[in-house]
PDB file of N, CA and C in Angstrom:
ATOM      1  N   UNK A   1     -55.250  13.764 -26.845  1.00  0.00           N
ATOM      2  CA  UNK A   1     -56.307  13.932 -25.860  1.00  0.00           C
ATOM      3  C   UNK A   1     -56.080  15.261 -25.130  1.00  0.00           C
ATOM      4  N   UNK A   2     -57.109  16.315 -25.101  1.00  0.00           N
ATOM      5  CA  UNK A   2     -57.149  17.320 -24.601  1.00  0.00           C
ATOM      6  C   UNK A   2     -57.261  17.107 -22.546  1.00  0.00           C
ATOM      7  N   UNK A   3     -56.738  18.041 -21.777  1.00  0.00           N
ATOM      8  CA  UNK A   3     -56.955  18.012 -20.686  1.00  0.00           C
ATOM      9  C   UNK A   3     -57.789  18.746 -19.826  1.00  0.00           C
ATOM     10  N   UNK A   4     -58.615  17.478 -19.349  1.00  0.00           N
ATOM     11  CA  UNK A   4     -60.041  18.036 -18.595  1.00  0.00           C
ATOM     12  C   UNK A   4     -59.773  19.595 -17.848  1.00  0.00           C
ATOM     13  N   UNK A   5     -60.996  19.801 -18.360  1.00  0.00           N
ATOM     14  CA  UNK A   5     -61.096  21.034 -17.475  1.00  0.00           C
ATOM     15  C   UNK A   5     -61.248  20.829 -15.616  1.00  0.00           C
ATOM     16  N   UNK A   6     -60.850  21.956 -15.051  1.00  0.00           N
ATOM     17  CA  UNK A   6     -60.680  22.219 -13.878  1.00  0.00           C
ATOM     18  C   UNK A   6     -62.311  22.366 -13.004  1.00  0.00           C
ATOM     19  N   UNK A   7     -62.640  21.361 -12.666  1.00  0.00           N
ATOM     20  CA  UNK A   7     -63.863  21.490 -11.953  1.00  0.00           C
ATOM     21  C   UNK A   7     -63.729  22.532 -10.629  1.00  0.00           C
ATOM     22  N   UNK A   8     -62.582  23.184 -10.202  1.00  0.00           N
ATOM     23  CA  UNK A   8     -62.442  23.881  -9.264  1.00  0.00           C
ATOM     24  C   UNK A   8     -62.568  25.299  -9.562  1.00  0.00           C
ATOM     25  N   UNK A   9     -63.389  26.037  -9.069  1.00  0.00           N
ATOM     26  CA  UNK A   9     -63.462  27.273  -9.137  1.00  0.00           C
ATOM     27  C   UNK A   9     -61.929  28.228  -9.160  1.00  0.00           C
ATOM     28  N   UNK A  10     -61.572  29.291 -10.155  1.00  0.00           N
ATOM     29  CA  UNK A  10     -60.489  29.585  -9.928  1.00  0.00           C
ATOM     30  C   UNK A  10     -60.771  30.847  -9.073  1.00  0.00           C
ATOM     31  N   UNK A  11     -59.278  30.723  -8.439  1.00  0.00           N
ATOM     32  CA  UNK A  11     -59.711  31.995  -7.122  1.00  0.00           C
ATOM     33  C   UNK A  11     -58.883  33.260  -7.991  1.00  0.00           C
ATOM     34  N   UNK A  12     -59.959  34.623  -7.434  1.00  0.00           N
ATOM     35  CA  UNK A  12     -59.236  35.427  -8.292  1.00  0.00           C
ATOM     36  C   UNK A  12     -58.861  36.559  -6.970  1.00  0.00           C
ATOM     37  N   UNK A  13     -57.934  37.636  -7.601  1.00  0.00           N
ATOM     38  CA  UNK A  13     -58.146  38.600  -6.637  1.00  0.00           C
ATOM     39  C   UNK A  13     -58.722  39.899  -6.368  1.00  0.00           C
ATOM     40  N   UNK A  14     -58.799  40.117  -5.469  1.00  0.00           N
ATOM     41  CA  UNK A  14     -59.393  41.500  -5.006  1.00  0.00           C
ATOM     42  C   UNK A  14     -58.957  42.760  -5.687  1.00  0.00           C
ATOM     43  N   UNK A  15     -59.314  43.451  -6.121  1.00  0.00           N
ATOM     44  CA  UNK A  15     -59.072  44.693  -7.046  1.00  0.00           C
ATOM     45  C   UNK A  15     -58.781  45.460  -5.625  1.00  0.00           C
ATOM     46  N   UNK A  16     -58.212  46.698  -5.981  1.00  0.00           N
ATOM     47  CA  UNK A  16     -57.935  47.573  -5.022  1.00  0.00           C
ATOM     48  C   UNK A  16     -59.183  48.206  -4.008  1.00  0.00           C
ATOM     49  N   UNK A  17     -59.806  48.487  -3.360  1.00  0.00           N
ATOM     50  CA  UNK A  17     -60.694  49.427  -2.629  1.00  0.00           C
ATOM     51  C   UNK A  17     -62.020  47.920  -2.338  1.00  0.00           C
ATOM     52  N   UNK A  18     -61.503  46.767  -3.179  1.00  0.00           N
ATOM     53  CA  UNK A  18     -62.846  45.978  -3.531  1.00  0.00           C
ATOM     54  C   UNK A  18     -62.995  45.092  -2.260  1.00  0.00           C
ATOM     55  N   UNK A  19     -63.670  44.433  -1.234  1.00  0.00           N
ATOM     56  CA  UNK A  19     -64.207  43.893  -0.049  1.00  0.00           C
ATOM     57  C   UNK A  19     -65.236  43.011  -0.209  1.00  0.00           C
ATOM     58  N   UNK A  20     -64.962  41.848   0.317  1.00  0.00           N
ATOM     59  CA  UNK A  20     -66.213  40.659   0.899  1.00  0.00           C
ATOM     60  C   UNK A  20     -66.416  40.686   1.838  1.00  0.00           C
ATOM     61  N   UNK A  21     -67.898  40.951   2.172  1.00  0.00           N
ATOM     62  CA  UNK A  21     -68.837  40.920   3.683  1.00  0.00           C
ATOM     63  C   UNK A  21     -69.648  40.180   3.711  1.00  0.00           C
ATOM     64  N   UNK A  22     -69.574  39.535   4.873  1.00  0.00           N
ATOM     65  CA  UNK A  22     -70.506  38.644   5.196  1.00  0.00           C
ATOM     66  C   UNK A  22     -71.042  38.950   6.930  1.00  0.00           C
ATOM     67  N   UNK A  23     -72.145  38.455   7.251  1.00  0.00           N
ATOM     68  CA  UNK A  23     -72.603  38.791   8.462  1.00  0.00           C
ATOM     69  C   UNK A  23     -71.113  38.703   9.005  1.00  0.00           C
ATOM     70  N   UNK A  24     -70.043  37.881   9.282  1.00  0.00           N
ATOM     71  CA  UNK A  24     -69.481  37.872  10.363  1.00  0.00           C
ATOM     72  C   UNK A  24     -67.744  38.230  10.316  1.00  0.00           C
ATOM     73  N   UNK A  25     -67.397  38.072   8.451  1.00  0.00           N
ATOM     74  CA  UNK A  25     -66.210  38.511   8.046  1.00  0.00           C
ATOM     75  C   UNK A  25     -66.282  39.444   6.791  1.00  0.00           C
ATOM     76  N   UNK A  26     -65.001  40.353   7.199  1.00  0.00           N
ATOM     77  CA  UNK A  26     -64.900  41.235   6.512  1.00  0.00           C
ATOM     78  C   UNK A  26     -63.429  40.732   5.527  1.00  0.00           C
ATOM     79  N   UNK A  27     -63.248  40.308   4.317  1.00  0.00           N
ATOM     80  CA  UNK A  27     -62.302  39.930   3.861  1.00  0.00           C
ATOM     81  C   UNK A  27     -61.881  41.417   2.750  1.00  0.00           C
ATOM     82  N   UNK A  28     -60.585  41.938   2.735  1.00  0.00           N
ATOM     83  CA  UNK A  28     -60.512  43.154   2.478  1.00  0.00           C
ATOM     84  C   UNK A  28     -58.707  42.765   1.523  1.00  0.00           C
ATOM     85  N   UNK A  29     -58.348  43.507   0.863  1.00  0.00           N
ATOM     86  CA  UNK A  29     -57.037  44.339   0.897  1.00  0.00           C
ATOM     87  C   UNK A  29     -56.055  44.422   2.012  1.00  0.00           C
ATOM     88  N   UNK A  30     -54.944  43.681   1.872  1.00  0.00           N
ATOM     89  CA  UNK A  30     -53.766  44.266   2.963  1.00  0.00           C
ATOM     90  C   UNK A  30     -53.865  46.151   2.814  1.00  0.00           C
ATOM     91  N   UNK A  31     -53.575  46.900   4.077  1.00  0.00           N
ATOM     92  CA  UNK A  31     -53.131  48.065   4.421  1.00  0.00           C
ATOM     93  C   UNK A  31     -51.959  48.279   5.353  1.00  0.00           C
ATOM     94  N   UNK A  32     -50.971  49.501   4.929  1.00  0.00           N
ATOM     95  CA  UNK A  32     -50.206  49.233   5.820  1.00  0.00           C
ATOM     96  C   UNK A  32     -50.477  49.743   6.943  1.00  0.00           C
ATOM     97  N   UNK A  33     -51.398  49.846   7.481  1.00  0.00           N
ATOM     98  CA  UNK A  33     -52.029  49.808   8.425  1.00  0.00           C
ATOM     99  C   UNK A  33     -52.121  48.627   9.122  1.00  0.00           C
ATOM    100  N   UNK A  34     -52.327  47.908   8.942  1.00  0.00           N
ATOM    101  CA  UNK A  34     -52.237  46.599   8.983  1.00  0.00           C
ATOM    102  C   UNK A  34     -51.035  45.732  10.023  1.00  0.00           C
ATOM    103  N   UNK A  35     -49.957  46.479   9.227  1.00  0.00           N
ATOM    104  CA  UNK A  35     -48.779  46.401  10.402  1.00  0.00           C
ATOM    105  C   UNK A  35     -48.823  45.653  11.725  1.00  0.00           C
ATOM    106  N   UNK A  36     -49.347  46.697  12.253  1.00  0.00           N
ATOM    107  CA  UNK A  36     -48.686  46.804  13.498  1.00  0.00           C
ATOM    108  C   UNK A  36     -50.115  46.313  14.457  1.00  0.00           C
ATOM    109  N   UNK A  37     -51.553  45.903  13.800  1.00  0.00           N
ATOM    110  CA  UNK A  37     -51.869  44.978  14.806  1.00  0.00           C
ATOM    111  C   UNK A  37     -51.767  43.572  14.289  1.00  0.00           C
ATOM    112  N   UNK A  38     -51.216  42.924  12.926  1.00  0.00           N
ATOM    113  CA  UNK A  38     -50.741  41.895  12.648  1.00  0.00           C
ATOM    114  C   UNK A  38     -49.778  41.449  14.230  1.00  0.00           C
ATOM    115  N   UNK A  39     -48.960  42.535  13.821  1.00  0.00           N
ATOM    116  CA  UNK A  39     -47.568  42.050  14.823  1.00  0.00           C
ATOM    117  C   UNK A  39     -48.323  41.680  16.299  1.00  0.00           C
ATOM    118  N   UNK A  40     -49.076  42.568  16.814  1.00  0.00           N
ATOM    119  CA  UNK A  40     -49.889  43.016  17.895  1.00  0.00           C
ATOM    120  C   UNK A  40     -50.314  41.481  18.380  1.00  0.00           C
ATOM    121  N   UNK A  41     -51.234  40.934  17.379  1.00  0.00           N
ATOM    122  CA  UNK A  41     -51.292  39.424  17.137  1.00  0.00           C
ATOM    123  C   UNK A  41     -50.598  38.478  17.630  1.00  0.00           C
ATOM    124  N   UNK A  42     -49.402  38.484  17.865  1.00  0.00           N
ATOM    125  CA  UNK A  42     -48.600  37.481  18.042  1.00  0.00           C
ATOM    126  C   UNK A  42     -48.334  37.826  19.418  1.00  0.00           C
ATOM    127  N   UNK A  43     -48.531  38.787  20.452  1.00  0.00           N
ATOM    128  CA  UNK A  43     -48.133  38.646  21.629  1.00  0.00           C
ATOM    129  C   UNK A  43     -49.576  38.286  22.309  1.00  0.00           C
ATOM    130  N   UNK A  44     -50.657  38.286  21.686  1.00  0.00           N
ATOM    131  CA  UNK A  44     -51.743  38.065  22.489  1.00  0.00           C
ATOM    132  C   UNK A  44     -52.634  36.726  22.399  1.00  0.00           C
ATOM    133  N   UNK A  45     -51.988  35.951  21.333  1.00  0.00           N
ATOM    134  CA  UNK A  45     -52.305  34.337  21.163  1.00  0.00           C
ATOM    135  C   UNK A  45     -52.028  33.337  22.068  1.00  0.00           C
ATOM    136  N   UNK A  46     -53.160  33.261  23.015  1.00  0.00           N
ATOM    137  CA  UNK A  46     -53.107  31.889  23.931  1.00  0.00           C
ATOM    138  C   UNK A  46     -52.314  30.857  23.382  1.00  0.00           C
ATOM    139  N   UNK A  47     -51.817  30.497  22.591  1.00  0.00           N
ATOM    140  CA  UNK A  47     -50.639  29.083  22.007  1.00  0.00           C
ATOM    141  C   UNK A  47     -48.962  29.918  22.310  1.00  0.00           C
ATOM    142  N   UNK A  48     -49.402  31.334  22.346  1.00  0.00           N
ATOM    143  CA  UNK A  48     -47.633  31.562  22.210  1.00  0.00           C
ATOM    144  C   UNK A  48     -47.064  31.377  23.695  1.00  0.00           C
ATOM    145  N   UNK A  49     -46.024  30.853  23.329  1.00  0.00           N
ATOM    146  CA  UNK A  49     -45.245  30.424  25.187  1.00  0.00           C
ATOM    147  C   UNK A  49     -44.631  31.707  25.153  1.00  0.00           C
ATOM    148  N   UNK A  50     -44.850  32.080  26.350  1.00  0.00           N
ATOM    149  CA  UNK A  50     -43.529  33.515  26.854  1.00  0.00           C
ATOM    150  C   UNK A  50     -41.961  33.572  26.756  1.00  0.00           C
ATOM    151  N   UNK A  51     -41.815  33.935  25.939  1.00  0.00           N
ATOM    152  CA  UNK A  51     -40.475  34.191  25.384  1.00  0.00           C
ATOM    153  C   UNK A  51     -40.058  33.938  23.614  1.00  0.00           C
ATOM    154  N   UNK A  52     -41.082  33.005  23.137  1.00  0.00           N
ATOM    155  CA  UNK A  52     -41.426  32.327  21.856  1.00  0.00           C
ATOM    156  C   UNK A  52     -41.777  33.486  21.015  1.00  0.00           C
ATOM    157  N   UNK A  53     -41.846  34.316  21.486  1.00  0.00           N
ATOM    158  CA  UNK A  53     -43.167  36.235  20.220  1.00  0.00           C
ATOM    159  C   UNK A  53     -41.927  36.162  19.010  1.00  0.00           C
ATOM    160  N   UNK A  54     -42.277  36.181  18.531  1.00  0.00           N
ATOM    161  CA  UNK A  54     -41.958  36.666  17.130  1.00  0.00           C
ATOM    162  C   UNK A  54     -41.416  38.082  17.014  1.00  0.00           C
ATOM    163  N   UNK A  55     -40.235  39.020  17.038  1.00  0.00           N
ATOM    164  CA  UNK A  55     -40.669  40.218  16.934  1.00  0.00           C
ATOM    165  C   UNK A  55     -40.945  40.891  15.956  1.00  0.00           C
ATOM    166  N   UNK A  56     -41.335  42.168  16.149  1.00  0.00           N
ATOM    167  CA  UNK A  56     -41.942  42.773  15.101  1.00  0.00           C
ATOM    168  C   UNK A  56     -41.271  42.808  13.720  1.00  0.00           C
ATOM    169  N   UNK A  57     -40.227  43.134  13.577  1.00  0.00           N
ATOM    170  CA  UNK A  57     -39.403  43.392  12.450  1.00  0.00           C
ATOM    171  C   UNK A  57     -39.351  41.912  11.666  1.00  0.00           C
ATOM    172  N   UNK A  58     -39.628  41.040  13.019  1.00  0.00           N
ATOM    173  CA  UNK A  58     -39.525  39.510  11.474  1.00  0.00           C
ATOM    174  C   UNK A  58     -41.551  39.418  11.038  1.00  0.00           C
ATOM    175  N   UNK A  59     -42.277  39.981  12.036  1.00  0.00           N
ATOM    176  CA  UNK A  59     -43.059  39.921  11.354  1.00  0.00           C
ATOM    177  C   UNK A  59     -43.658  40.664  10.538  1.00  0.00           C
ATOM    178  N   UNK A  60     -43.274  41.604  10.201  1.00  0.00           N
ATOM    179  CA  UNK A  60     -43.183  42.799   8.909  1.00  0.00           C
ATOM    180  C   UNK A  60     -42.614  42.170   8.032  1.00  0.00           C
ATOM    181  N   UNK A  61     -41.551  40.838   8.059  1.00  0.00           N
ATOM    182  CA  UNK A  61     -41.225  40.833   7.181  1.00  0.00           C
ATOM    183  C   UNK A  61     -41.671  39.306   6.520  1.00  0.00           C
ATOM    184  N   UNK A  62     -42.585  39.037   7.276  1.00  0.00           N
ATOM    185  CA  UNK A  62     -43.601  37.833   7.400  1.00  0.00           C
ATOM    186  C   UNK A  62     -44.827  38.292   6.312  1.00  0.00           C
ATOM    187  N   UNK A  63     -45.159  39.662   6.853  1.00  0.00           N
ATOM    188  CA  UNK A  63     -46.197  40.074   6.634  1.00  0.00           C
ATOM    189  C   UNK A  63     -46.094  40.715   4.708  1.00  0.00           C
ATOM    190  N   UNK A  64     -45.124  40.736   4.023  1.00  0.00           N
ATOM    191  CA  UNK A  64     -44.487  41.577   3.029  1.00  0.00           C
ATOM    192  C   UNK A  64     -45.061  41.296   1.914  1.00  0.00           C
ATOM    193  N   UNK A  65     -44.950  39.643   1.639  1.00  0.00           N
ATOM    194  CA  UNK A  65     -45.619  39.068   0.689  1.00  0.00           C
ATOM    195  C   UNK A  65     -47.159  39.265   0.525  1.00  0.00           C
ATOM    196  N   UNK A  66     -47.772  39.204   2.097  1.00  0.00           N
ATOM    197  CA  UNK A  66     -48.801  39.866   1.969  1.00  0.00           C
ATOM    198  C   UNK A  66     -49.603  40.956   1.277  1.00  0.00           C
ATOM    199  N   UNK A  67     -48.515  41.620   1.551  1.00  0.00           N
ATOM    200  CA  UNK A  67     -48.772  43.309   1.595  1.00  0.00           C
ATOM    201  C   UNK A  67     -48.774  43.152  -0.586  1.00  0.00           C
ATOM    202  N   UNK A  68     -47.877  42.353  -0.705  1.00  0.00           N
ATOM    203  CA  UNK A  68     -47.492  42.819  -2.231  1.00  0.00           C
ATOM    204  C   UNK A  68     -48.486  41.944  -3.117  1.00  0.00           C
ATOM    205  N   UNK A  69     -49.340  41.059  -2.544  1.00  0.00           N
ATOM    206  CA  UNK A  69     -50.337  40.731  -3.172  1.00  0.00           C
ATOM    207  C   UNK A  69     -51.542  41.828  -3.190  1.00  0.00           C
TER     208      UNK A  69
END
């Protein structure tokens, strides 16, 4: 018995320079640009308690896998 096919759409990825827009999101390519308001992120999130931030260097290195997709 052969195994059913995947009724789920497979997700593919973004080619380099390539972008999804929609009225309200822009889904894009990591840049390393990117950086440093990722990190930026984490001190300005109403859930983070003061003293709890993440710093930058762990989140660069949070962010890596990202980057290498």
């Amino acid at each position: 018995m052969s195994p059913q096919p995947s009724l789920r759409p497979q997700p593919r990825r973004l080619s380099l320079g390539e972008a999804i827009r929609t009225e309200r999101l822009l889904l894009r390519g990591w840049r390393d640009s990117d950086r440093d308001p990722f990190a930026a992120m984490n001190f300005e999130h109403p859930l983070i308690e003061p003293g709890h931030e993440l710093r930058p260097h762990v989140l660069y290195r949070l962010a890596a896998p990202i980057a290498a997709n």
